[in-house]
Protein backbone atom coordinates (compact mmCIF):
# COMPACT_ATOMS: atom_id res chain seq x y z
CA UNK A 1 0.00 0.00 0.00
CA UNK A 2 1.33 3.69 -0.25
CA UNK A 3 1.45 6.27 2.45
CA UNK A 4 -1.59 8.04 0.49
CA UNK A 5 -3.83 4.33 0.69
CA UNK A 6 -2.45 4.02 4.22
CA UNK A 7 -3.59 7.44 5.36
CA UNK A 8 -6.98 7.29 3.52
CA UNK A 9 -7.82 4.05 5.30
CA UNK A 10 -6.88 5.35 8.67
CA UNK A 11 -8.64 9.00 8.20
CA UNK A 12 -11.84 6.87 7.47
CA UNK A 13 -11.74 4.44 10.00
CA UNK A 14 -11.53 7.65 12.26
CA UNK A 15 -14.05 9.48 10.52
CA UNK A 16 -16.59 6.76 10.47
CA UNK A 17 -16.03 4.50 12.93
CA UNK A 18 -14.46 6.64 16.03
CA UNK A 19 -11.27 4.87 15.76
CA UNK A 20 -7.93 6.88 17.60
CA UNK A 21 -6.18 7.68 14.66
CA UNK A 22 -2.80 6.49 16.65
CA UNK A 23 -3.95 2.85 17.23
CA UNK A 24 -5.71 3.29 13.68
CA UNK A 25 -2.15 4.00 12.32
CA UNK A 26 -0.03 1.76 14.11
CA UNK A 27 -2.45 -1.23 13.26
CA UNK A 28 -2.02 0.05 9.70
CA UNK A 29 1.65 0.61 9.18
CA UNK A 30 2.08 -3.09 10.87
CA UNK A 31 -0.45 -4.74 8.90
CA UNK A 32 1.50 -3.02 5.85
CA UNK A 33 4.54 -5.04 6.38
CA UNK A 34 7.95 -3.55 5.09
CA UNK A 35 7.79 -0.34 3.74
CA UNK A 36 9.92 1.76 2.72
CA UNK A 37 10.65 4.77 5.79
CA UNK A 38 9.69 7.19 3.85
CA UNK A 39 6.41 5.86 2.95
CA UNK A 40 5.84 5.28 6.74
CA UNK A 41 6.56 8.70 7.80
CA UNK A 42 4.17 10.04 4.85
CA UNK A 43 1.18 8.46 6.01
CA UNK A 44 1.76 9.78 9.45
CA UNK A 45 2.18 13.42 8.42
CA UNK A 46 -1.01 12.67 6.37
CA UNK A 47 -2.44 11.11 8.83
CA UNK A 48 -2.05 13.71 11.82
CA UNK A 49 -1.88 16.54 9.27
CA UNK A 50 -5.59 16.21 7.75
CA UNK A 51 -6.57 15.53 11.90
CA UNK A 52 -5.14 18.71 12.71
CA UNK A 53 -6.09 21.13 10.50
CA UNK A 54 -9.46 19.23 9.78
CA UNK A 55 -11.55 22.13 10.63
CA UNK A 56 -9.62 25.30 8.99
CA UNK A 57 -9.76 22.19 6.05
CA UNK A 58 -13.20 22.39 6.07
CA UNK A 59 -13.54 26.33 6.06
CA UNK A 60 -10.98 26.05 3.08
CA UNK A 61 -13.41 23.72 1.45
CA UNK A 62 -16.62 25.64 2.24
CA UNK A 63 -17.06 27.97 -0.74
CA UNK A 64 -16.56 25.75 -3.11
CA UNK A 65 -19.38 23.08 -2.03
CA UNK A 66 -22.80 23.07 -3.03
CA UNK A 67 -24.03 21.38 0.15
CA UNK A 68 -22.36 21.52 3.87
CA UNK A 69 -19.54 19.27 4.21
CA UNK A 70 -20.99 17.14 6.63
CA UNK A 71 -23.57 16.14 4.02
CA UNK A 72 -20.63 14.81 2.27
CA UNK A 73 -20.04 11.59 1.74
CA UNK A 74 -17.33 10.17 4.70
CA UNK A 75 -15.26 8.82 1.63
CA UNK A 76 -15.38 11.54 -0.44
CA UNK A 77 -15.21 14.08 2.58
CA UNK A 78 -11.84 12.35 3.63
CA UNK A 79 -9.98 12.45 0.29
CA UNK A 80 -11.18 16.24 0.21
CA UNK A 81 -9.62 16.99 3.49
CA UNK A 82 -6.55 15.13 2.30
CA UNK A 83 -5.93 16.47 -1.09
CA UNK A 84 -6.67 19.91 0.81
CA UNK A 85 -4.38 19.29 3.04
CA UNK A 86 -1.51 18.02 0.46
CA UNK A 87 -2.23 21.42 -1.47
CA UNK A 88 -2.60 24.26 1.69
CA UNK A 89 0.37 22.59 3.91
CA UNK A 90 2.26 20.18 2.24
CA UNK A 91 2.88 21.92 -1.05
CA UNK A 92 2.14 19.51 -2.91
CA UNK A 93 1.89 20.36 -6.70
CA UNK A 94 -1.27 21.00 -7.38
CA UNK A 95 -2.02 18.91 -10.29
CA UNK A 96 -0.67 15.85 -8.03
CA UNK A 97 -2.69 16.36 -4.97
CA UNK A 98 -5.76 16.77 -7.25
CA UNK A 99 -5.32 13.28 -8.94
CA UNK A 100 -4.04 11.85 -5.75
CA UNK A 101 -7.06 12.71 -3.85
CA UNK A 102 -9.93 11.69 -7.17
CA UNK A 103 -7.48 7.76 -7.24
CA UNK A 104 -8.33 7.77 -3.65
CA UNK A 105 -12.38 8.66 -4.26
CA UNK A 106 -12.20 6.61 -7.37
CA UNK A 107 -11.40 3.19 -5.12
CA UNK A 108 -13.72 4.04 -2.11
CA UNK A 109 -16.93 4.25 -4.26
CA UNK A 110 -16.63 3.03 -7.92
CA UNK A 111 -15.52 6.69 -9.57
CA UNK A 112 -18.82 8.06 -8.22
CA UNK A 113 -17.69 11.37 -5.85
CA UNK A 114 -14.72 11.84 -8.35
CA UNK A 115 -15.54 14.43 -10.56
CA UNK A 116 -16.95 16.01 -7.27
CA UNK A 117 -13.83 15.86 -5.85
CA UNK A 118 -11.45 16.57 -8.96
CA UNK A 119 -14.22 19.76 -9.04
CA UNK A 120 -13.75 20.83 -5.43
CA UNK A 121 -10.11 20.70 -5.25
CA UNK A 122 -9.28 22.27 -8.41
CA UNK A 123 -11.43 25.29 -7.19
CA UNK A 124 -9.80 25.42 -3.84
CA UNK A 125 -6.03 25.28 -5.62
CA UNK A 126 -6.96 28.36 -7.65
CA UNK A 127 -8.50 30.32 -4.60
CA UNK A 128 -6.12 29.19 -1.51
CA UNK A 129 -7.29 29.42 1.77
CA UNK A 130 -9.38 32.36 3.74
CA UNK A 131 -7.54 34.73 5.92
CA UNK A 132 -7.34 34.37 9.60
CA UNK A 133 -8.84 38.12 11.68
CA UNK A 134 -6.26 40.15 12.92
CA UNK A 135 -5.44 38.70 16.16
CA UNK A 136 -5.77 42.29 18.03
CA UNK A 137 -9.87 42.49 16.63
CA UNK A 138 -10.61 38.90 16.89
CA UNK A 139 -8.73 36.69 19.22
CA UNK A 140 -10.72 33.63 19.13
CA UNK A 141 -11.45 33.89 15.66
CA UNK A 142 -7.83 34.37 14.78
CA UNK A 143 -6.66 31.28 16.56
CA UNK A 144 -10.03 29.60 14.97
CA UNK A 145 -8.85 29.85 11.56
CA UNK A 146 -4.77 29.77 11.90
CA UNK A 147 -4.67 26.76 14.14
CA UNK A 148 -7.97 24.89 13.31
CA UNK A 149 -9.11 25.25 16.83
CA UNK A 150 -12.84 25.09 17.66
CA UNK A 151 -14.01 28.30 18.28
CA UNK A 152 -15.40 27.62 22.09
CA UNK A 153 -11.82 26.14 22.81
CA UNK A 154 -10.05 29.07 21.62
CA UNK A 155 -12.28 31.83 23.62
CA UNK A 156 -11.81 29.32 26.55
CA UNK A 157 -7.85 29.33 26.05
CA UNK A 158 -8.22 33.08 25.24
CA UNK A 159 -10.22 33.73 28.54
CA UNK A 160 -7.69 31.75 30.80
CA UNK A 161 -4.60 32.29 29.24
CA UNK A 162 -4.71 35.73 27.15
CA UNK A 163 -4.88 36.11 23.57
CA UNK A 164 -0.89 35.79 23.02
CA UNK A 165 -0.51 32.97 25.04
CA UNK A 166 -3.54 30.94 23.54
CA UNK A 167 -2.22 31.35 20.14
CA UNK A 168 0.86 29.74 21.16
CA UNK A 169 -0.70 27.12 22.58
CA UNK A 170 -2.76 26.20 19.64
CA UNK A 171 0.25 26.60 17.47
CA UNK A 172 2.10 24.04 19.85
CA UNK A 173 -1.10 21.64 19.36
CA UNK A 174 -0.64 21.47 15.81
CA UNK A 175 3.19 19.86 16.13
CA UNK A 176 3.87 16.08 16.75
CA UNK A 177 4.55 15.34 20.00
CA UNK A 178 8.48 14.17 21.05
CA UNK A 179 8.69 10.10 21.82
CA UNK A 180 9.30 10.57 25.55
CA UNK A 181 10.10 7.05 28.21
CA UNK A 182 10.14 6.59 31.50
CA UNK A 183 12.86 4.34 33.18
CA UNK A 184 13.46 3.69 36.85
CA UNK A 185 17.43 3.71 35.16
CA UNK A 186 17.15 6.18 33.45
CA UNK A 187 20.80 6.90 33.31
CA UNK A 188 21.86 3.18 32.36
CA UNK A 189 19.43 3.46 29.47
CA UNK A 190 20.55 6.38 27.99
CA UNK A 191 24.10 4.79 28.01
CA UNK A 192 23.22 1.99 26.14
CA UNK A 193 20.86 3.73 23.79
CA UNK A 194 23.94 6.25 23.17
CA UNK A 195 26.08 2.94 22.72
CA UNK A 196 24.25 1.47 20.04
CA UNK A 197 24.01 5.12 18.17
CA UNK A 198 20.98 5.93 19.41
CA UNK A 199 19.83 9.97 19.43
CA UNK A 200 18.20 9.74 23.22
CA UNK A 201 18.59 12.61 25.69
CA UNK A 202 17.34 12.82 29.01
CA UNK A 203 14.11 14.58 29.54
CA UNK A 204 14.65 18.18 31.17
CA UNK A 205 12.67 18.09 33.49
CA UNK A 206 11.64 14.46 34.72
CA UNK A 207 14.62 12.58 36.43
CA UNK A 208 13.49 9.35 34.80
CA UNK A 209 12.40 10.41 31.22
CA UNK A 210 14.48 9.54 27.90
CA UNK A 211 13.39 11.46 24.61
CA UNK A 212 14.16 9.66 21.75
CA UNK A 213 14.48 11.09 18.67
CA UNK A 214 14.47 9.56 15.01
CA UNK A 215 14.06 5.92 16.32
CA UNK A 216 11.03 3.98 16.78
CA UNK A 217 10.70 1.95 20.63
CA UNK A 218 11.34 -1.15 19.34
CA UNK A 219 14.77 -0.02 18.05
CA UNK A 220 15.51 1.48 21.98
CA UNK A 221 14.05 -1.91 23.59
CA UNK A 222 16.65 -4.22 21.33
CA UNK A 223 19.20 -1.66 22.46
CA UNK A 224 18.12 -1.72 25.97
CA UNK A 225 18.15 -5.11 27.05
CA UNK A 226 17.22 -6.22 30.04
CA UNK A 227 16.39 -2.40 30.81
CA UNK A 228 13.12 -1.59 32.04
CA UNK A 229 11.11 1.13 30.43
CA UNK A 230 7.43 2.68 29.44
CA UNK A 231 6.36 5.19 26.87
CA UNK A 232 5.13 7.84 28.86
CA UNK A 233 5.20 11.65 28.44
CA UNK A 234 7.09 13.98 30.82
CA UNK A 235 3.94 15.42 31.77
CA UNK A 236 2.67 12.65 32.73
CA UNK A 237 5.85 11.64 34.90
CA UNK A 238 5.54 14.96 36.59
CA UNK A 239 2.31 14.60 37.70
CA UNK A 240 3.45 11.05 39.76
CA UNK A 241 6.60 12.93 41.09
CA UNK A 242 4.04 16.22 42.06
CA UNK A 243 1.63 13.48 43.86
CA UNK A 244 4.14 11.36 45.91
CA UNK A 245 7.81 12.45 45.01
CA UNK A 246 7.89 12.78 48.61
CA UNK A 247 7.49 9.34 49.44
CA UNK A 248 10.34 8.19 46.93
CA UNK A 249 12.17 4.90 48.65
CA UNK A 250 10.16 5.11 51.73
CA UNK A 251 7.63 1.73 52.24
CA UNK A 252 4.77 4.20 51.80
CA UNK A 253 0.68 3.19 50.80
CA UNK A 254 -0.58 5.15 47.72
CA UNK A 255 -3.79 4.94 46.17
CA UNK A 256 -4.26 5.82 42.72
CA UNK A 257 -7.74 5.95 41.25
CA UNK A 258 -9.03 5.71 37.73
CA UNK A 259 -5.68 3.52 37.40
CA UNK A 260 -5.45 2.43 33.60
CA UNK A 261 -3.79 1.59 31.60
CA UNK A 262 -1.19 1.87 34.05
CA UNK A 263 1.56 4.77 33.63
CA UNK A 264 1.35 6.40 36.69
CA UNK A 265 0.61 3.19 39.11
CA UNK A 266 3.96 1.45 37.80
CA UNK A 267 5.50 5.17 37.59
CA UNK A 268 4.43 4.87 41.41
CA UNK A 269 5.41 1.32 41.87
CA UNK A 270 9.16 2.04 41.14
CA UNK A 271 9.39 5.23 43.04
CA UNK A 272 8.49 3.59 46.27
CA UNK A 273 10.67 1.49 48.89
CA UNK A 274 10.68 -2.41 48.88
CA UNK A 275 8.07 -2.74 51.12
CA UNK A 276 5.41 -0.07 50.09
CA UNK A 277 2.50 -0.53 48.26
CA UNK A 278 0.05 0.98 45.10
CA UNK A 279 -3.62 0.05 45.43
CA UNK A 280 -5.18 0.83 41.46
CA UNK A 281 -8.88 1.32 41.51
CA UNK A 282 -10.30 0.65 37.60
CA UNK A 283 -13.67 0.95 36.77
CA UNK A 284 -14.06 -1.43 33.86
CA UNK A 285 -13.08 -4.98 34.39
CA UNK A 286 -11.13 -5.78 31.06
CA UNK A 287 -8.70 -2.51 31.99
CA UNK A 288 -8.25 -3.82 35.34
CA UNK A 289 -7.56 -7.76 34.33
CA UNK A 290 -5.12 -5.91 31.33
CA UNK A 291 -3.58 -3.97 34.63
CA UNK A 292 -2.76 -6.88 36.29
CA UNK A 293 -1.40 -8.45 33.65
CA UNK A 294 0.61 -5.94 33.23
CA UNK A 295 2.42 -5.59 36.50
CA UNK A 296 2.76 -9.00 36.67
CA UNK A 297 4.95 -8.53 33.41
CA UNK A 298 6.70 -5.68 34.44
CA UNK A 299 7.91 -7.49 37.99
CA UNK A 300 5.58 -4.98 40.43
CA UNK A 301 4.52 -7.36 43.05
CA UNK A 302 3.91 -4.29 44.85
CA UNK A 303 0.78 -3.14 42.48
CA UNK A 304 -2.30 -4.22 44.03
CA UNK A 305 -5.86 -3.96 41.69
CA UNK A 306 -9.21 -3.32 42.76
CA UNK A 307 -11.86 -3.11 39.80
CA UNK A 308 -14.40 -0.73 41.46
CA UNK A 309 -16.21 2.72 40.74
CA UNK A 310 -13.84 5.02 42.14
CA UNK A 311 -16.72 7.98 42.66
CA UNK A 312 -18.26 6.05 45.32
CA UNK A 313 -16.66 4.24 48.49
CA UNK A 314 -14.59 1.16 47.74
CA UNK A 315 -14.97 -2.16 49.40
CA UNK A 316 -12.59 -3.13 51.24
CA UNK A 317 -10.66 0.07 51.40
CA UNK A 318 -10.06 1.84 54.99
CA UNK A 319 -10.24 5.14 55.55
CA UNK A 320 -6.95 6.95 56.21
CA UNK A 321 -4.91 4.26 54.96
CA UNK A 322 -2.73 6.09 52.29
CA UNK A 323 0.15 8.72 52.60
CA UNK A 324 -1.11 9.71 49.10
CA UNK A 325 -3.94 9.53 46.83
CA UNK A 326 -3.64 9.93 43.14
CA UNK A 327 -7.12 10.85 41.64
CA UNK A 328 -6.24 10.54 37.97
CA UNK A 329 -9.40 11.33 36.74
CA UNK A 330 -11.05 11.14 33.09
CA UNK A 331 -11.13 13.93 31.59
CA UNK A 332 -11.76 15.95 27.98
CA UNK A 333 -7.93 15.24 27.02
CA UNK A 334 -7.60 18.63 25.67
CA UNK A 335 -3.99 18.93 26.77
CA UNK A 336 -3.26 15.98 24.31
CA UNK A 337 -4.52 17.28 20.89
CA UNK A 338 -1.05 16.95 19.38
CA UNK A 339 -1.23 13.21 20.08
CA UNK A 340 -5.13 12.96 19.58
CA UNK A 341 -5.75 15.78 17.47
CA UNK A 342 -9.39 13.89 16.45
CA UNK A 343 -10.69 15.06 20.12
CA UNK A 344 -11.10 18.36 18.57
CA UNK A 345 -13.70 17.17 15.96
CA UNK A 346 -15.48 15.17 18.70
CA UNK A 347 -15.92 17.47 21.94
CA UNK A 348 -17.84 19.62 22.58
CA UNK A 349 -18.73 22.53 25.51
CA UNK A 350 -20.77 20.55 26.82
CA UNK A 351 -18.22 17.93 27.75
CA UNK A 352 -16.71 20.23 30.28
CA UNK A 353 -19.19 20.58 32.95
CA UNK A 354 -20.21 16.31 32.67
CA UNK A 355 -16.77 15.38 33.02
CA UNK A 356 -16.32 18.07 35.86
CA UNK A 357 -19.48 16.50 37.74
CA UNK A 358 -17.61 12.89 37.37
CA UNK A 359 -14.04 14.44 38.56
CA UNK A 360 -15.77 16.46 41.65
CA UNK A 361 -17.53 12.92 42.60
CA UNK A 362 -14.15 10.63 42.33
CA UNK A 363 -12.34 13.24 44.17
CA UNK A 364 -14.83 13.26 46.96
CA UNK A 365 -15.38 9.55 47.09
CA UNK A 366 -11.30 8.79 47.16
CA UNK A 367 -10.33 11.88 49.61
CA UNK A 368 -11.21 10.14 52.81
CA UNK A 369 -8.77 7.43 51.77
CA UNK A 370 -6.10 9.60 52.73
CA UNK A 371 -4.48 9.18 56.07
CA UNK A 372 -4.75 12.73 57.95
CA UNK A 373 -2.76 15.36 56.72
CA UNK A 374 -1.81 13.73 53.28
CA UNK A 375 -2.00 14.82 50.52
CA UNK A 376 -4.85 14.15 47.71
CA UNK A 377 -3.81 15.15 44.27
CA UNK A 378 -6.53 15.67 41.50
CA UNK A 379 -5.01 15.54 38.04
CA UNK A 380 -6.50 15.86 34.49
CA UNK A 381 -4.89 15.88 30.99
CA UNK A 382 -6.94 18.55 29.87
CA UNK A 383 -6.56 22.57 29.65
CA UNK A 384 -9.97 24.36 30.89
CA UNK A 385 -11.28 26.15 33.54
CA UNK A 386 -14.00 24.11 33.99
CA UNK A 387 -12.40 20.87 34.64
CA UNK A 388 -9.01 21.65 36.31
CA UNK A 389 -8.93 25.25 38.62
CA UNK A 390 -12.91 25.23 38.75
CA UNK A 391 -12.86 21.45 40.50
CA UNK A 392 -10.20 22.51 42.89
CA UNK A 393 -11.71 25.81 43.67
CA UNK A 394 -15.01 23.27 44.81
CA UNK A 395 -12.91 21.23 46.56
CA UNK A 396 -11.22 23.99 48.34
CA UNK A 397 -14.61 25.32 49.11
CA UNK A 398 -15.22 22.48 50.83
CA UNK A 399 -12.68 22.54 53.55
CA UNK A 400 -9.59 21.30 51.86
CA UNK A 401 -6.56 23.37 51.47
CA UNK A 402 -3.79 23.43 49.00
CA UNK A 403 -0.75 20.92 50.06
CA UNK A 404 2.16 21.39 47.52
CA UNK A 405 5.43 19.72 47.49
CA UNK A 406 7.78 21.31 49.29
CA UNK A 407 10.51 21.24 46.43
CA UNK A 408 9.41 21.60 42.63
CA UNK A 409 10.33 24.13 39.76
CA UNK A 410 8.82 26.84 40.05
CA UNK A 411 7.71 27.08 36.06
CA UNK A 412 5.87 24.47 36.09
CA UNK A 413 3.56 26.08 39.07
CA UNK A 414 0.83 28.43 39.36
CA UNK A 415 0.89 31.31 41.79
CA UNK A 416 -1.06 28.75 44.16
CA UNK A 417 1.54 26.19 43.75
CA UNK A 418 -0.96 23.95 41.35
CA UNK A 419 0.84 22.09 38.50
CA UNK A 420 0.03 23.30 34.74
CA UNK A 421 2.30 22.30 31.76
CA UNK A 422 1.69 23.89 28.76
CA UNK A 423 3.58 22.02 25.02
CA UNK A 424 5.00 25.76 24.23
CA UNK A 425 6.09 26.70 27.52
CA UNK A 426 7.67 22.79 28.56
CA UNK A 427 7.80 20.41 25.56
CA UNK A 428 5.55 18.18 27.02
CA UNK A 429 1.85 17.49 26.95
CA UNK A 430 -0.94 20.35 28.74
CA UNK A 431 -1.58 18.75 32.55
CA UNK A 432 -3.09 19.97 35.31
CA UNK A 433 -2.67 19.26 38.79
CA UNK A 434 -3.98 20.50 42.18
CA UNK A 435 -2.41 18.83 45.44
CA UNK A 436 -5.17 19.17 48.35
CA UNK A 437 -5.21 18.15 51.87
CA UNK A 438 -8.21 18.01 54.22
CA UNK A 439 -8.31 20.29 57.63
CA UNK A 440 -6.19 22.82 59.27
């Protein structure tokens, strides 16, 4: 298959059947069998490309339509968005995108949508793409159209962030996010991934993260050898050290709810002495039995998992039996867009405040857990108001107070010590993090 074929079959099976485009891909490029790098690494830009700019695509596309692109056919609507995409960002020649995009309409459905398609693209090729507002009279519309942003999630970023700031952060969505690995030897790693000419680099801020750069994982795991390690991104790392870095070697208890697929429990698991203890809570039983399959794998005898409904009590928990509690809860995922940039064709406003109802109740439920005094962290991979500082303000509100570490850098904290990372400020994905403690 080529990278165009490749691409076309992933952008569909995300388009019509809700697939993540980054299992879609992977389960297409290994299904492909040997092809040629190249290839590969044009199917991804394709791939996350079209995802990205879908919606200033679409506003491309617009004028030269006689019915609203959602009335499209999915087929046809895909190799649009494609050849679009090949012609306003890739600079493709035109004539090439054009046919590239009618072969691909041509083997979806029998020739029917190409001359549609041929018709569409030609037209956009001679007219280019709309200007963006000046940022200064139009913030959120500026960001809207120059970073294919939905317009309710650039006023939100505008409102919290300003209108420079937003902008950056949108741009920063719209670039592929670094390879980045966690390993409890971190430094032993990086020697051997430098040994076997390797381009791997310690994370800067995470003192167990490896970015890797121009290699794929399975290149770094025949390099590293009986070295243990897990794709995980800094931020993610950072939010496990900003939770229970304190309790690193000590034969501590921490609970971490909403546990899979497992980053920050084994994260957890290898930070603590020999004789402490994770408890996962996981809602659905086929992520918890995948858990504890896991661990087992991995070595963490210390992982235990308890498949329960973290936003109401769990049986056979007790009270006040944790130095730490890790409410990882589920969120809109808007600080991931450069590695799921097909979230921002499929939430909505909306989302917010329902997924803030469900982190407010886990948080509540899982406090108590908490021995006296220790701290609770709430943590969401998502940037808005309404799920991250809005649910701590609540929880503040309701007699907790704000417990952070007592050493962390200072960039990566708010003025009231809560943990935000930001892809243009830190290189790593948007996270948000409030550590809470209940009474005086």
């Amino acid at each position: 298959m080529t990278a165009r074929e490749i691409a076309f079959g992933v952008l569909r099976r995300v388009e019509e059947g809700g697939a993540y485009a980054s299992r879609a891909l992977d389960a297409a490029l290994a299904s492909a069998g040997a092809i040629d790098p190249r290839e590969a690494g044009l199917a991804t830009e394709l791939t996350y490309g079209t995802l990205r700019r879908a919606l200033s695509l679409d506003r491309a596309l617009a004028p030269h339509l006689s019915r609203p692109l959602d009335r499209v056919d999915p087929a046809a609507r895909v190799a649009l968005r494609m050849g679009a995409y090949e012609l306003l960002h890739l600079g493709t020649a035109p004539h090439a995108a054009v046919s590239q995009a009618v072969a691909l309409a041509k083997q979806a459905d029998h020739g029917r949508a190409a001359g549609f398609v041929n018709a569409v693209l030609r037209a956009l090729s001679r007219a280019g793409p709309p200007a963006p507002p000046p940022l200064e009279a139009d913030p959120a519309g500026h960001i809207e159209v120059a970073e294919a942003l939905p317009r309710w999630l650039a006023e939100e970023w505008v409102a919290w962030l300003g209108a420079a700031e937003a902008l950056l952060l949108a741009r920063a969505m719209n670039q592929p996010a670094p390879l980045c690995l966690r390993s409890p030897r971190r430094d032993a790693l990086l020697e051997r991934a430098r040994a076997a000419g390797l381009d791997a680099a310690p994370a800067p801020r995470s003192p167990h993260g490896v970015l890797l750069r121009g290699a794929s994982v399975g290149t770094l795991a025949r390099a590293a050898g009986d070295l243990r390690f897990q794709v995980q991104d800094e931020a993610a790392q950072l939010v496990t050290l900003y939770a229970a870095g304190h309790l690193a070697g000590r034969d501590a208890r921490v609970l971490d709810a909403c546990a899979a697929p497992g980053g920050k429990a084994f994260h957890l698991c290898e930070l603590l002495g020999p004789g402490g203890e994770v408890v996962a809570v996981e809602l659905h039983p086929r992520k918890a039995d995948e858990l504890r399959r896991e661990a087992e794998r991995r070595g963490h005898r210390n992982l235990r998992v308890l498949c329960a409904d973290a936003s109401k009590p769990v049986p056979g928990l007790e009270p006040g039996g944790f130095d730490a509690v890790l409410v990882d809860a589920p969120c809109a995922g808007l600080g991931t867009l450069r590695r799921h940039p097909e979230l921002k064709l499929r939430r909505t406003p909306q989302d917010l405040p329902r997924l803030a109802a469900i982190q407010r109740a886990i948080l509540e439920a899982m406090s108590p857990y908490a021995r006296p005094g220790a701290p609770v962290t709430y943590a969401i991979c998502s940037l808005s108001r309404a799920e991250g500082p809005e649910v701590a303000a609540a929880a503040l509100a309701r007699g907790f107070h704000r417990a952070p570490p007592a050493a962390f850098a200072a960039d990566l904290l708010t003025a009231e010590g809560d943990l935000l990372t930001l892809p243009h400020r830190h290189g790593c994905d948007g996270f948000y993090a409030a550590r809470l403690a209940a009474g005086e």
